[in-house]
Protein backbone atom coordinates (compact mmCIF):
# COMPACT_ATOMS: atom_id res chain seq x y z
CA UNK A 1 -122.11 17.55 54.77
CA UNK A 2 -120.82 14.85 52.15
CA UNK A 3 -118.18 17.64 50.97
CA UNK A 4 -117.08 17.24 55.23
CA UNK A 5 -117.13 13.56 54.99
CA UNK A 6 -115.41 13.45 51.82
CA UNK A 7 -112.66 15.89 53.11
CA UNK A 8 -112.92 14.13 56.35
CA UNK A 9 -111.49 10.92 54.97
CA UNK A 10 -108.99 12.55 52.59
CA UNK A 11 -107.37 14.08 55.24
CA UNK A 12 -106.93 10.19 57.34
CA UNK A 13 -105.89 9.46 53.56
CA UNK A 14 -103.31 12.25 53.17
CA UNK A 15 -102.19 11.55 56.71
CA UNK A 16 -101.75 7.93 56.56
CA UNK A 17 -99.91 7.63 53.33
CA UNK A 18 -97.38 10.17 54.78
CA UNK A 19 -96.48 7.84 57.19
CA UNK A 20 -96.46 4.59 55.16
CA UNK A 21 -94.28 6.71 52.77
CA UNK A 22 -91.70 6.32 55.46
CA UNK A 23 -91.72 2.47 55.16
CA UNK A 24 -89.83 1.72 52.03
CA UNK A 25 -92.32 -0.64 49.64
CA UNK A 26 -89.31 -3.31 50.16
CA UNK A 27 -89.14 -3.61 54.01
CA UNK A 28 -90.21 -7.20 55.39
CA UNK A 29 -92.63 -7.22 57.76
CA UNK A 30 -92.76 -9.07 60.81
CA UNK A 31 -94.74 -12.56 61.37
CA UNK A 32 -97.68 -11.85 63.63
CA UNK A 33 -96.74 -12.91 67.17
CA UNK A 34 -92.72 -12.27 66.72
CA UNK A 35 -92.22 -9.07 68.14
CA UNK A 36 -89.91 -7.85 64.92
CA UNK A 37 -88.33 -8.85 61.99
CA UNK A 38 -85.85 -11.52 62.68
CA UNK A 39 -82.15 -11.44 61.06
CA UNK A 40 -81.16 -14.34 58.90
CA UNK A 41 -78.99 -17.33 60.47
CA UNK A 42 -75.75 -17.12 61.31
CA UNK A 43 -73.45 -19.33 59.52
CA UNK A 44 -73.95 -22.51 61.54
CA UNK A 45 -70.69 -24.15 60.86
CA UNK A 46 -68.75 -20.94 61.39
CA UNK A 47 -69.85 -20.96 64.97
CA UNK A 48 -68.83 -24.48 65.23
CA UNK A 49 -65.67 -23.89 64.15
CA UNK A 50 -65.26 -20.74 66.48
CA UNK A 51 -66.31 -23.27 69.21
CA UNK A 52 -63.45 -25.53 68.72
CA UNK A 53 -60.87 -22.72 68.35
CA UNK A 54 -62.01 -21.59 71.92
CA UNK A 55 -61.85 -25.12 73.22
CA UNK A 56 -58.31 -25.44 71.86
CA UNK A 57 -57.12 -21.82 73.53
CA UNK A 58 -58.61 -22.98 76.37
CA UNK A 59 -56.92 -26.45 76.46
CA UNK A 60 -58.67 -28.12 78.91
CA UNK A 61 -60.77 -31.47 79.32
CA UNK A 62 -64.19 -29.61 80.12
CA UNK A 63 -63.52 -27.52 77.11
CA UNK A 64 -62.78 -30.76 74.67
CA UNK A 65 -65.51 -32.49 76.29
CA UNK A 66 -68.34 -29.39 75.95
CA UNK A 67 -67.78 -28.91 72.46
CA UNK A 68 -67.26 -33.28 71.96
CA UNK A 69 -70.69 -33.76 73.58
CA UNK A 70 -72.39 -30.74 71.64
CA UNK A 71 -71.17 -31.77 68.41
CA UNK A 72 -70.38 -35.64 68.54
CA UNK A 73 -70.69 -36.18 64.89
CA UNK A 74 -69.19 -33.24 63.16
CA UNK A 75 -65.72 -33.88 61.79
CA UNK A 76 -63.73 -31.85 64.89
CA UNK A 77 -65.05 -33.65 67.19
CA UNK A 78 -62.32 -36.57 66.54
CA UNK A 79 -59.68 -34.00 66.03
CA UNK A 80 -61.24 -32.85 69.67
CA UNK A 81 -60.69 -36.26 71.24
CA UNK A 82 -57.32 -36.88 69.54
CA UNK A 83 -56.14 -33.09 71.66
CA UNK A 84 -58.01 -34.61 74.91
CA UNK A 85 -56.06 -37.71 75.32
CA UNK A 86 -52.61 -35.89 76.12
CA UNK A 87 -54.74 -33.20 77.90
CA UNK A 88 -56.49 -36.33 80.18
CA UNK A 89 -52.84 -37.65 80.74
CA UNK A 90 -51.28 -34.16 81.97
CA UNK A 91 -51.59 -32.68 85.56
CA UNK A 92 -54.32 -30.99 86.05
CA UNK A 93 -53.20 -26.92 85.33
């Protein structure tokens, strides 16, 4: 009967290090409560910049004053303002 036990519990042994063989040693695990593993940031000020590209495509005062108002201190923000004021003087496309 110990010989079953013993046999017993090899074979949940066996069977469960097959599967955590799957899982490489190396792979983060998730934070209880997140669901998954989360990627890394983005690259903040890349997205910025993207922002203010789009804003200039788009050329238009709700555009400059979106990405003004989101990001009031970073650098393009006055380089934002500087392409609203001819924008605020034009007719309205």
């Amino acid at each position: 009967m110990i010989l079953v036990a013993v046999s017993g519990c090899a074979g949940n042994a066996a069977s469960s290090a097959s599967t955590d063989d799957a899982v490489p040693a190396t792979m983060p695990h998730a934070p209880p409560g997140t669901g998954g593993v989360m990627p890394p940031p983005g690259d903040a000020e890349k997205a910025i910049r993207d922002q203010y590209v789009e804003a200039v495509k788009q050329n238009t005062v709700t555009a400059y004053q979106l990405f003004i108002s989101r990001y009031p201190d970073h650098p393009l923000a006055s380089d934002a303002e500087k392409r609203l004021d001819p924008v605020l003087g034009s007719p309205r496309r």
